[in-house]
N, C-alpha and C. Protein backbone atom coordinates (compact mmCIF):
# COMPACT_ATOMS: atom_id res chain seq x y z
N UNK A 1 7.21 19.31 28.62
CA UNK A 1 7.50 17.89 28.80
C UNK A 1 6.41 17.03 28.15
N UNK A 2 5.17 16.93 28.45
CA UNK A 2 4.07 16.76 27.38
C UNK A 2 4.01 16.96 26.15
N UNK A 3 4.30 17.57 25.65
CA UNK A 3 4.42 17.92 24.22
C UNK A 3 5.58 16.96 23.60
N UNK A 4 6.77 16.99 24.14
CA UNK A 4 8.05 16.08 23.92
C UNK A 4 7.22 14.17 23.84
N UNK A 5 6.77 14.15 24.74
CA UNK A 5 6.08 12.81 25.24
C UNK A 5 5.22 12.15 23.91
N UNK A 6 3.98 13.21 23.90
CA UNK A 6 3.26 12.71 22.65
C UNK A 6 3.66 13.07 21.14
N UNK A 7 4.70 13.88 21.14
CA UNK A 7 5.02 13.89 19.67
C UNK A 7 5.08 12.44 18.74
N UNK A 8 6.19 11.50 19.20
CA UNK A 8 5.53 10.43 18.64
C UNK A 8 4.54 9.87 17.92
N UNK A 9 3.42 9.79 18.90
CA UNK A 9 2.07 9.71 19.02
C UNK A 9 1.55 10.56 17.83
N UNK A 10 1.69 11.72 17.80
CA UNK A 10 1.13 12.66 17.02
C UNK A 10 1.27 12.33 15.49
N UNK A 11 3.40 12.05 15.11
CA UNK A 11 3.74 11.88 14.02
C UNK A 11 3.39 9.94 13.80
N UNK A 12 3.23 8.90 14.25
CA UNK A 12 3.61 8.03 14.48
C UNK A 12 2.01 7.65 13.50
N UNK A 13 0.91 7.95 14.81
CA UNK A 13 -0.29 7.68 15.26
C UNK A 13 -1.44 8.25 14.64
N UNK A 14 -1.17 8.71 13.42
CA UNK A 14 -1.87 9.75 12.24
C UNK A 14 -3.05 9.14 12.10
N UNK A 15 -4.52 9.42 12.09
CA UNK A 15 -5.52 8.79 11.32
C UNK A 15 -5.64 9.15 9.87
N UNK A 16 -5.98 7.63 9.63
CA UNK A 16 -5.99 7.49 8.18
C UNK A 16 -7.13 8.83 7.40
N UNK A 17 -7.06 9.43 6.61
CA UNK A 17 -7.77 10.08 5.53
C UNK A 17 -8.55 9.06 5.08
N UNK A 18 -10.33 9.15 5.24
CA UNK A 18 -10.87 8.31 4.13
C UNK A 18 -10.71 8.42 2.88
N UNK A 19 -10.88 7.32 2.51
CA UNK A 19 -10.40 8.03 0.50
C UNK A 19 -8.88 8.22 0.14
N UNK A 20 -8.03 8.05 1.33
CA UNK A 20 -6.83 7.97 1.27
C UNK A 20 -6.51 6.82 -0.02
N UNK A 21 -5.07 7.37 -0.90
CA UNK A 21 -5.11 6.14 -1.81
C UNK A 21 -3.61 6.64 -2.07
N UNK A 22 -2.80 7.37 -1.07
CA UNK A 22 -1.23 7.54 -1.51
C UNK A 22 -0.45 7.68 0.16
N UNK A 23 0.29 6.72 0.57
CA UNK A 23 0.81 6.89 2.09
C UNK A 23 2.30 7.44 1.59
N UNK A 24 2.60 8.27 2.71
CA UNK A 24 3.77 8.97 2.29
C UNK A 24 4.68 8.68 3.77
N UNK A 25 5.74 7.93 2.93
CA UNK A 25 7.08 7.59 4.05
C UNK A 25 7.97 8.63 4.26
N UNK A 26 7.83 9.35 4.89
CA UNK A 26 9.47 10.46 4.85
C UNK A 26 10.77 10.16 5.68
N UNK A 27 12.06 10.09 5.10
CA UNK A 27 13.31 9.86 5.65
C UNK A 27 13.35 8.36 5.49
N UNK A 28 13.69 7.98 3.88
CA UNK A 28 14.06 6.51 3.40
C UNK A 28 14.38 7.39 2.50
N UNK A 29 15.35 5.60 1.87
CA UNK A 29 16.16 6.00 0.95
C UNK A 29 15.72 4.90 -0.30
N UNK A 30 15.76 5.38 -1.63
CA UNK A 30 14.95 4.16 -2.55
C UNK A 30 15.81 2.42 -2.00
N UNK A 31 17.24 2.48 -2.07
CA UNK A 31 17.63 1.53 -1.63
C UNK A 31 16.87 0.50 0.02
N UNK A 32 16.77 1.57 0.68
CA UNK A 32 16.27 1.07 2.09
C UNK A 32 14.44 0.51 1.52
N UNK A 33 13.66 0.94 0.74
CA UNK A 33 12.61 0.47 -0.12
C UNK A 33 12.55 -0.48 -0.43
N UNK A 34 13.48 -1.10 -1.20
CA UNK A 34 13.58 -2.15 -2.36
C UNK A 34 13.68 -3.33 -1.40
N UNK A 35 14.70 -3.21 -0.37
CA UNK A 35 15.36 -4.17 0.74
C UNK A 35 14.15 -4.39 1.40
N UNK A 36 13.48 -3.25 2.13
CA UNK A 36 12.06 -3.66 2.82
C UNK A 36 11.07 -4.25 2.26
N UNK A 37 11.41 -3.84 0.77
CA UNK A 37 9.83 -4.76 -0.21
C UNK A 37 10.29 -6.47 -0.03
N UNK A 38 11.53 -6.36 -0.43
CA UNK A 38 12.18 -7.83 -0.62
C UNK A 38 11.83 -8.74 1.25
N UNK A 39 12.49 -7.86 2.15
CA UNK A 39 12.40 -8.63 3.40
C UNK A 39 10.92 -8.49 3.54
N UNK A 40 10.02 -8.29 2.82
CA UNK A 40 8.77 -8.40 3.75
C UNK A 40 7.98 -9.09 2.52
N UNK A 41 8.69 -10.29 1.82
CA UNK A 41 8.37 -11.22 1.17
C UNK A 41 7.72 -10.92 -0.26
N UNK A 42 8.13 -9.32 -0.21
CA UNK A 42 7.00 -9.33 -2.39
C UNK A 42 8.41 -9.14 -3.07
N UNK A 43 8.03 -9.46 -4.56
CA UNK A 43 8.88 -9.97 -5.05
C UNK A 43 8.86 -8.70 -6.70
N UNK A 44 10.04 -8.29 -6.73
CA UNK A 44 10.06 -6.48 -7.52
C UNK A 44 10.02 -7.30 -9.13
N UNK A 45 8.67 -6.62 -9.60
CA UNK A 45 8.21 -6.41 -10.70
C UNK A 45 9.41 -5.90 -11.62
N UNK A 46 9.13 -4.21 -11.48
CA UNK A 46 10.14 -3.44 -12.55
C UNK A 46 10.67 -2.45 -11.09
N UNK A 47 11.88 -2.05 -11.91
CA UNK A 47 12.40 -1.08 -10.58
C UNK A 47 13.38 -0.63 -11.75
N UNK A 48 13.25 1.44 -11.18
CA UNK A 48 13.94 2.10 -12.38
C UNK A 48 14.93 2.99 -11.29
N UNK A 49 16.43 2.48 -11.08
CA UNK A 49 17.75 3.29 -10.47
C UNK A 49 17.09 4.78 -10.45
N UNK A 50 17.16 5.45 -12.11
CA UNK A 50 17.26 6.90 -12.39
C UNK A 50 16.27 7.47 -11.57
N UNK A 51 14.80 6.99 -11.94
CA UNK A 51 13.63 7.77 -11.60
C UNK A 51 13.37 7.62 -9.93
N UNK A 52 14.06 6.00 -9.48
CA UNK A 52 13.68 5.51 -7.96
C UNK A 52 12.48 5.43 -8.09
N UNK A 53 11.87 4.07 -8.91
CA UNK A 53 10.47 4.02 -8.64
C UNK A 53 10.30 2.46 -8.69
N UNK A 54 9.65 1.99 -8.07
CA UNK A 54 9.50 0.24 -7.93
C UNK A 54 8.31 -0.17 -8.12
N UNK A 55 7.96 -1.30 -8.43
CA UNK A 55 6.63 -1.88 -8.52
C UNK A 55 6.68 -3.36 -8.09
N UNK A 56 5.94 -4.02 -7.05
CA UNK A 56 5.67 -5.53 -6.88
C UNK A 56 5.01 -6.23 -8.01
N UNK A 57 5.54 -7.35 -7.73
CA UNK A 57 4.46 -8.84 -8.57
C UNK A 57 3.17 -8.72 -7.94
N UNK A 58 2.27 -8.80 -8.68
CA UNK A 58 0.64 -9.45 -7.95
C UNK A 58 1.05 -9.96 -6.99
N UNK A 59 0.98 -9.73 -6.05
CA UNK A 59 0.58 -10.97 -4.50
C UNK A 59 -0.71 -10.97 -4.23
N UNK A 60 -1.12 -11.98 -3.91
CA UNK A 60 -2.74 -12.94 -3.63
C UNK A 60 -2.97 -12.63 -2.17
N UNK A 61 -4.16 -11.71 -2.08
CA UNK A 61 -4.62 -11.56 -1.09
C UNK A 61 -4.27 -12.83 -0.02
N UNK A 62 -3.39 -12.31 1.35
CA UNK A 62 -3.82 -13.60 2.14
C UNK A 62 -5.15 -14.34 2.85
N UNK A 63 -6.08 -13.19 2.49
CA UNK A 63 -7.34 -13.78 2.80
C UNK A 63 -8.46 -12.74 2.51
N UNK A 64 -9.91 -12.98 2.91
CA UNK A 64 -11.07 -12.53 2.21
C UNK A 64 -10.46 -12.58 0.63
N UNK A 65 -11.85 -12.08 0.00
CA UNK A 65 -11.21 -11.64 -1.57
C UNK A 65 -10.63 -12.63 -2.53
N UNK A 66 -10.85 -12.97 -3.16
CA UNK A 66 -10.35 -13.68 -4.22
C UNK A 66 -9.45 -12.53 -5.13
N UNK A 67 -8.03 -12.07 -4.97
CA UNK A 67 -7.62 -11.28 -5.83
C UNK A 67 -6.20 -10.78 -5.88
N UNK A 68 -5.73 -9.93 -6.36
CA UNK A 68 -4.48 -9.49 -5.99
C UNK A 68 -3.79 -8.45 -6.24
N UNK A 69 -2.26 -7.46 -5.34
CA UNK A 69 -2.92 -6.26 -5.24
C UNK A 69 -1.33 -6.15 -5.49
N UNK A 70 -0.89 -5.15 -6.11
CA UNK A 70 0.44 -4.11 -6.55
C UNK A 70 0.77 -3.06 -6.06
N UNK A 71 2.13 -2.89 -5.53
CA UNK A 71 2.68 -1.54 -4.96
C UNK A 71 3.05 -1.55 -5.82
N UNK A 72 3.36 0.28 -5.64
CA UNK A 72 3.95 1.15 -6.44
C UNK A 72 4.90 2.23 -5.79
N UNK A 73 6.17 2.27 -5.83
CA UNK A 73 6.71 3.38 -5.01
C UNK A 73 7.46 4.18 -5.74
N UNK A 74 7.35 5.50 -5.23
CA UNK A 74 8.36 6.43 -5.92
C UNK A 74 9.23 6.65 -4.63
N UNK A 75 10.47 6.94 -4.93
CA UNK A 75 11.34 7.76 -3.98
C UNK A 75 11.97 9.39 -4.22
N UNK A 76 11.26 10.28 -4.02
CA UNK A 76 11.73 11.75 -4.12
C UNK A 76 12.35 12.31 -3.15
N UNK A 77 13.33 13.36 -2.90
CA UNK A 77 14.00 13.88 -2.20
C UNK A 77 13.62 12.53 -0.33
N UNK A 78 14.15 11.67 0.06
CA UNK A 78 14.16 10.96 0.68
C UNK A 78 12.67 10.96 0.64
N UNK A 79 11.69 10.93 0.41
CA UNK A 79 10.43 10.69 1.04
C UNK A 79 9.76 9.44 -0.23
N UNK A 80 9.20 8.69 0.18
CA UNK A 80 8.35 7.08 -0.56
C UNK A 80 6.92 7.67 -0.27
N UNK A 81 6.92 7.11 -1.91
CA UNK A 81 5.15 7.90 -2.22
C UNK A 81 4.79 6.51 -2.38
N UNK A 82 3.70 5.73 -1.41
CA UNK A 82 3.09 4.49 -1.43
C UNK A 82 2.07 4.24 -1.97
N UNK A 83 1.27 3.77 -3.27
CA UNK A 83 0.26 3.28 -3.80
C UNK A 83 0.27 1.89 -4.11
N UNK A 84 -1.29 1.78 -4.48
CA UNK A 84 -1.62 -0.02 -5.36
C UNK A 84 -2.60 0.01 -5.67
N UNK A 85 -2.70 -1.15 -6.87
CA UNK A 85 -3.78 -1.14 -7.55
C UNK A 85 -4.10 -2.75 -7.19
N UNK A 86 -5.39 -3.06 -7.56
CA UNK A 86 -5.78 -4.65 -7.21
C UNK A 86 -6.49 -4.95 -8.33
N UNK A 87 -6.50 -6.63 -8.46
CA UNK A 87 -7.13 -6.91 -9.52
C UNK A 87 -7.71 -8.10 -9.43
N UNK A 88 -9.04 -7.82 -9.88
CA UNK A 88 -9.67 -9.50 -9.06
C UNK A 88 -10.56 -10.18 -10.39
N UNK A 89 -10.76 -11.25 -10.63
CA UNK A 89 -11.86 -12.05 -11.09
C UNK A 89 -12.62 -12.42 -11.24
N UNK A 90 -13.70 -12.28 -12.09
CA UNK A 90 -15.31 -12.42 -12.31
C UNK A 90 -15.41 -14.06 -11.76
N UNK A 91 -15.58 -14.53 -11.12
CA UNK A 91 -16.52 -15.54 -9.86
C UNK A 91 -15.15 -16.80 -11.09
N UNK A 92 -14.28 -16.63 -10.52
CA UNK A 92 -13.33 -17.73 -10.72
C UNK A 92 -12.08 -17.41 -9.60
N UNK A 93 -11.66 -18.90 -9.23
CA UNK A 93 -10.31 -19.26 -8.90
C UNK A 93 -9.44 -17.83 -9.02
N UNK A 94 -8.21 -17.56 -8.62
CA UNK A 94 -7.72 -16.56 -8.71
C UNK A 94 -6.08 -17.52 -9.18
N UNK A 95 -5.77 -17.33 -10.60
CA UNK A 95 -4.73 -18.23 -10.76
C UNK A 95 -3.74 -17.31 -11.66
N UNK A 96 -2.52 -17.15 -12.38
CA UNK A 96 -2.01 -16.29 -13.14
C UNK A 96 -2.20 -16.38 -14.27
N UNK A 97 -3.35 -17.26 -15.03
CA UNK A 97 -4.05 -17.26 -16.35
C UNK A 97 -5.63 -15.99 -16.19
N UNK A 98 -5.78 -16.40 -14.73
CA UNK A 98 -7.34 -15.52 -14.72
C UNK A 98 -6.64 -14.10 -14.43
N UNK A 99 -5.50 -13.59 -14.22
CA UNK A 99 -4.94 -12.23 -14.22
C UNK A 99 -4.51 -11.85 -15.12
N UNK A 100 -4.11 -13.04 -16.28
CA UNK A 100 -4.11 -12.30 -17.74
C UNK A 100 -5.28 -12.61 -18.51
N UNK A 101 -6.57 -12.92 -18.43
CA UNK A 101 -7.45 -12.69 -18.82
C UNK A 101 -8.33 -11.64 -18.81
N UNK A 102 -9.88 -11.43 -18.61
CA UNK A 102 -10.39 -10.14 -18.96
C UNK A 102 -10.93 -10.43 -17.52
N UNK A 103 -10.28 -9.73 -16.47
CA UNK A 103 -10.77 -9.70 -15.08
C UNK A 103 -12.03 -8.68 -14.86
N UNK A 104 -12.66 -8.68 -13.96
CA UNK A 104 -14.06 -7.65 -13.48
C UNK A 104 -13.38 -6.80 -12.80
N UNK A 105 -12.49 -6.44 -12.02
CA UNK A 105 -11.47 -5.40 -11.98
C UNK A 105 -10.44 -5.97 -12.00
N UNK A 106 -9.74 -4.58 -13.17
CA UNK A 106 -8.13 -4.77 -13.42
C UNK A 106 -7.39 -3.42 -13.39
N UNK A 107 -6.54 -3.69 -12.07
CA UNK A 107 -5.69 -2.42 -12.05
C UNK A 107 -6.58 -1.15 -11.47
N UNK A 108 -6.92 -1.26 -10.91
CA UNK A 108 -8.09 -0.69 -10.16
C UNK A 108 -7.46 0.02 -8.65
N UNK A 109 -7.76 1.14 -8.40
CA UNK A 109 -6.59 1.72 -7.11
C UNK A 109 -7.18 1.57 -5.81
N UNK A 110 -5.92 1.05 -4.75
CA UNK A 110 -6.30 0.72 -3.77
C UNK A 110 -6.21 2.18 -2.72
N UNK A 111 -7.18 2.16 -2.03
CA UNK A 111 -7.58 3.17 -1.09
C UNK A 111 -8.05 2.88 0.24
N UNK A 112 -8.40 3.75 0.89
CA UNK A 112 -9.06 3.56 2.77
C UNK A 112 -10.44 4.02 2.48
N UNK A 113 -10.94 2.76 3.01
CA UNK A 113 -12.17 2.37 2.76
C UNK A 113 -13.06 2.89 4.43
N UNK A 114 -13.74 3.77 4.39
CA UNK A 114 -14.25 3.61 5.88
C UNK A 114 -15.88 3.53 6.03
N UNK A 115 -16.37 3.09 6.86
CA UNK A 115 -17.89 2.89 7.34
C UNK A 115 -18.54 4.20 7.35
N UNK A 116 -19.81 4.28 7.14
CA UNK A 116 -20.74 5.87 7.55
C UNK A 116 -19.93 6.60 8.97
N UNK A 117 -19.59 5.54 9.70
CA UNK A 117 -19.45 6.66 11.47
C UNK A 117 -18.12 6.51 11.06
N UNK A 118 -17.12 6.39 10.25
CA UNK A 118 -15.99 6.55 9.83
C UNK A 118 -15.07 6.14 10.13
N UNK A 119 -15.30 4.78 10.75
CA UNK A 119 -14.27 3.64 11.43
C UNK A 119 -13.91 2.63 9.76
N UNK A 120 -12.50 2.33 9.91
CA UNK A 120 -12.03 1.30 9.21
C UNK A 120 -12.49 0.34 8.89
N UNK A 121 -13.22 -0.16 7.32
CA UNK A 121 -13.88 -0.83 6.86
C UNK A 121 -12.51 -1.98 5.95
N UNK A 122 -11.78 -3.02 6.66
CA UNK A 122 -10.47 -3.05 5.94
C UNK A 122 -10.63 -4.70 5.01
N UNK A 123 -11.96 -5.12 5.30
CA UNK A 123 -12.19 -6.52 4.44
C UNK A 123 -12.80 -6.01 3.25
N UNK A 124 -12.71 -4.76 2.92
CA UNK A 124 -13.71 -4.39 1.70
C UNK A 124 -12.31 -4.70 0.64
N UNK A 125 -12.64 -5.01 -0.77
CA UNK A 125 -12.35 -5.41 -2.05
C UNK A 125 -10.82 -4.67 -2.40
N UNK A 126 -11.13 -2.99 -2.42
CA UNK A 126 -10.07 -2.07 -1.91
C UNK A 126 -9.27 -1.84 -0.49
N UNK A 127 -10.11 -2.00 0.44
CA UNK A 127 -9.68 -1.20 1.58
C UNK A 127 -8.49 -2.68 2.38
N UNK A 128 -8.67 -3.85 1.71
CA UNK A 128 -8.09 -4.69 2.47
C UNK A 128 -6.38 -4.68 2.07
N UNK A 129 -6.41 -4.41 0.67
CA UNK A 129 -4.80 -4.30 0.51
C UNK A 129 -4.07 -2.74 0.75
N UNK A 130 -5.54 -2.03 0.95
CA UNK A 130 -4.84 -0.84 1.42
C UNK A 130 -4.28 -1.05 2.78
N UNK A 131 -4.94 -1.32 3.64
CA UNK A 131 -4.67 -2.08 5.30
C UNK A 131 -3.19 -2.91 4.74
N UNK A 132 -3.10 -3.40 3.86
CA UNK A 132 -1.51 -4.61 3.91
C UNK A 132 -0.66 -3.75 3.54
N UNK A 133 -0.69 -2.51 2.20
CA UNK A 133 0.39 -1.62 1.87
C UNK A 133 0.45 -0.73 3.56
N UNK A 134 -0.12 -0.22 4.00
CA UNK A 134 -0.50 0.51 5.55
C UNK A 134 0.76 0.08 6.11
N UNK A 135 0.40 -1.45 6.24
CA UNK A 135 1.18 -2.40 7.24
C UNK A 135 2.46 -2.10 6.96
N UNK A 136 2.59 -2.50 5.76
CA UNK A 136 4.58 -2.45 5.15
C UNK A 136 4.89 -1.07 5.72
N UNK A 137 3.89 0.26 5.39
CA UNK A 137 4.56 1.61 5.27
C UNK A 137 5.06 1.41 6.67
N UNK A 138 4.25 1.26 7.48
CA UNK A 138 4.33 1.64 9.07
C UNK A 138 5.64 1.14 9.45
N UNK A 139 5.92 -0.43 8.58
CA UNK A 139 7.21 -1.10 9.34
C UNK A 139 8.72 -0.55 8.99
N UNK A 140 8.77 0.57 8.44
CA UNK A 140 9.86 1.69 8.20
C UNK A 140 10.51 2.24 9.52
N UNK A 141 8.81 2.57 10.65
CA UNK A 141 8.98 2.65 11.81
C UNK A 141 9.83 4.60 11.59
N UNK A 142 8.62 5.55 10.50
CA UNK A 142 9.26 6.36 10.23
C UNK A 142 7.91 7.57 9.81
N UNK A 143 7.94 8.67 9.75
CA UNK A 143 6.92 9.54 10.24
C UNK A 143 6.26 8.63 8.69
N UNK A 144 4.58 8.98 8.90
CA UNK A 144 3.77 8.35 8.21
C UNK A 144 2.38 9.67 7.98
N UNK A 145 2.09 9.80 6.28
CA UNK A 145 0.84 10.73 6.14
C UNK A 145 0.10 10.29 5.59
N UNK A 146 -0.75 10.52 4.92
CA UNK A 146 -2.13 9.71 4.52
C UNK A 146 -2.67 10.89 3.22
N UNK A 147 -2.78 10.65 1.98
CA UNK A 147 -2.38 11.60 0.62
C UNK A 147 -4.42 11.01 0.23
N UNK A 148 -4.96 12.03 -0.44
CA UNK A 148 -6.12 11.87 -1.15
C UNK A 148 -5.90 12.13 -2.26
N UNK A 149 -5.08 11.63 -3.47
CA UNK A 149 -4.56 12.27 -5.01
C UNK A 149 -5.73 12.06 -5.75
């Protein structure tokens, strides 16, 4: 009966991998993806039917950071392979001229950032849009792993 109880917990409630930089959704479908990118306000870059692979527009950090950060999803045999890259600006404004200019990072991969005692460091440069892709994966509300590629 215990075991039944915390399974959830177990599959649900995963700690993150430091250095984590690929979250893996299992039991979606690329369609159920695209709909969740759209309802949870980012707006689809390129998206390829054949391969089932999607990419967001830059979205602007909602806070810390001056910068902005890109999913990337694949869909294989039902399971969503979650990444992003971020891209920020040498000590300017963050506007869509300074993202096609020569940024101080560009395209740069987002990962889980953690402290020496190994608690969640999630305002760091990387680790904060990793925490926002996190967020989306989780709201699938569907088993969740944590990939070091």
């Amino acid at each position: 009966l215990l075991l039944i109880i915390f399974i959830p917990v177990i599959t649900f409630g995963q700690d993150i991998l430091p250095g984590a930089n690929t979250i893996v959704v299992k039991g979606v479908s690329f369609k159920e993806v695209c709909n969740k990118l759209l309802d949870s306000n980012y707006s689809i870059q390129k998206k390829d039917d054949d391969l089932q692979t999607v990419r967001t527009e830059p979205k602007v950090y909602p806070k810390h950071w001056n910068a902005a950060y890109v999913i990337n999803i694949r869909v294989k045999d039902s399971t969503a392979y979650i990444t992003g890259t971020f891209t920020a600006p040498y000590e300017q404004p963050l506007t869509s001229a300074a993202l096609k200019t020569d940024p101080l990072w560009n395209g740069e991969p987002v990962y889980n950032i953690t402290t020496r005692k190994g608690k969640p460091a999630p305002k760091s440069l990387s680790g904060y849009p990793f925490s926002l892709i996190n967020k989306f994966a989780l709201s699938f509300n569907k088993p969740v792993e944590y990939l070091k590629l």
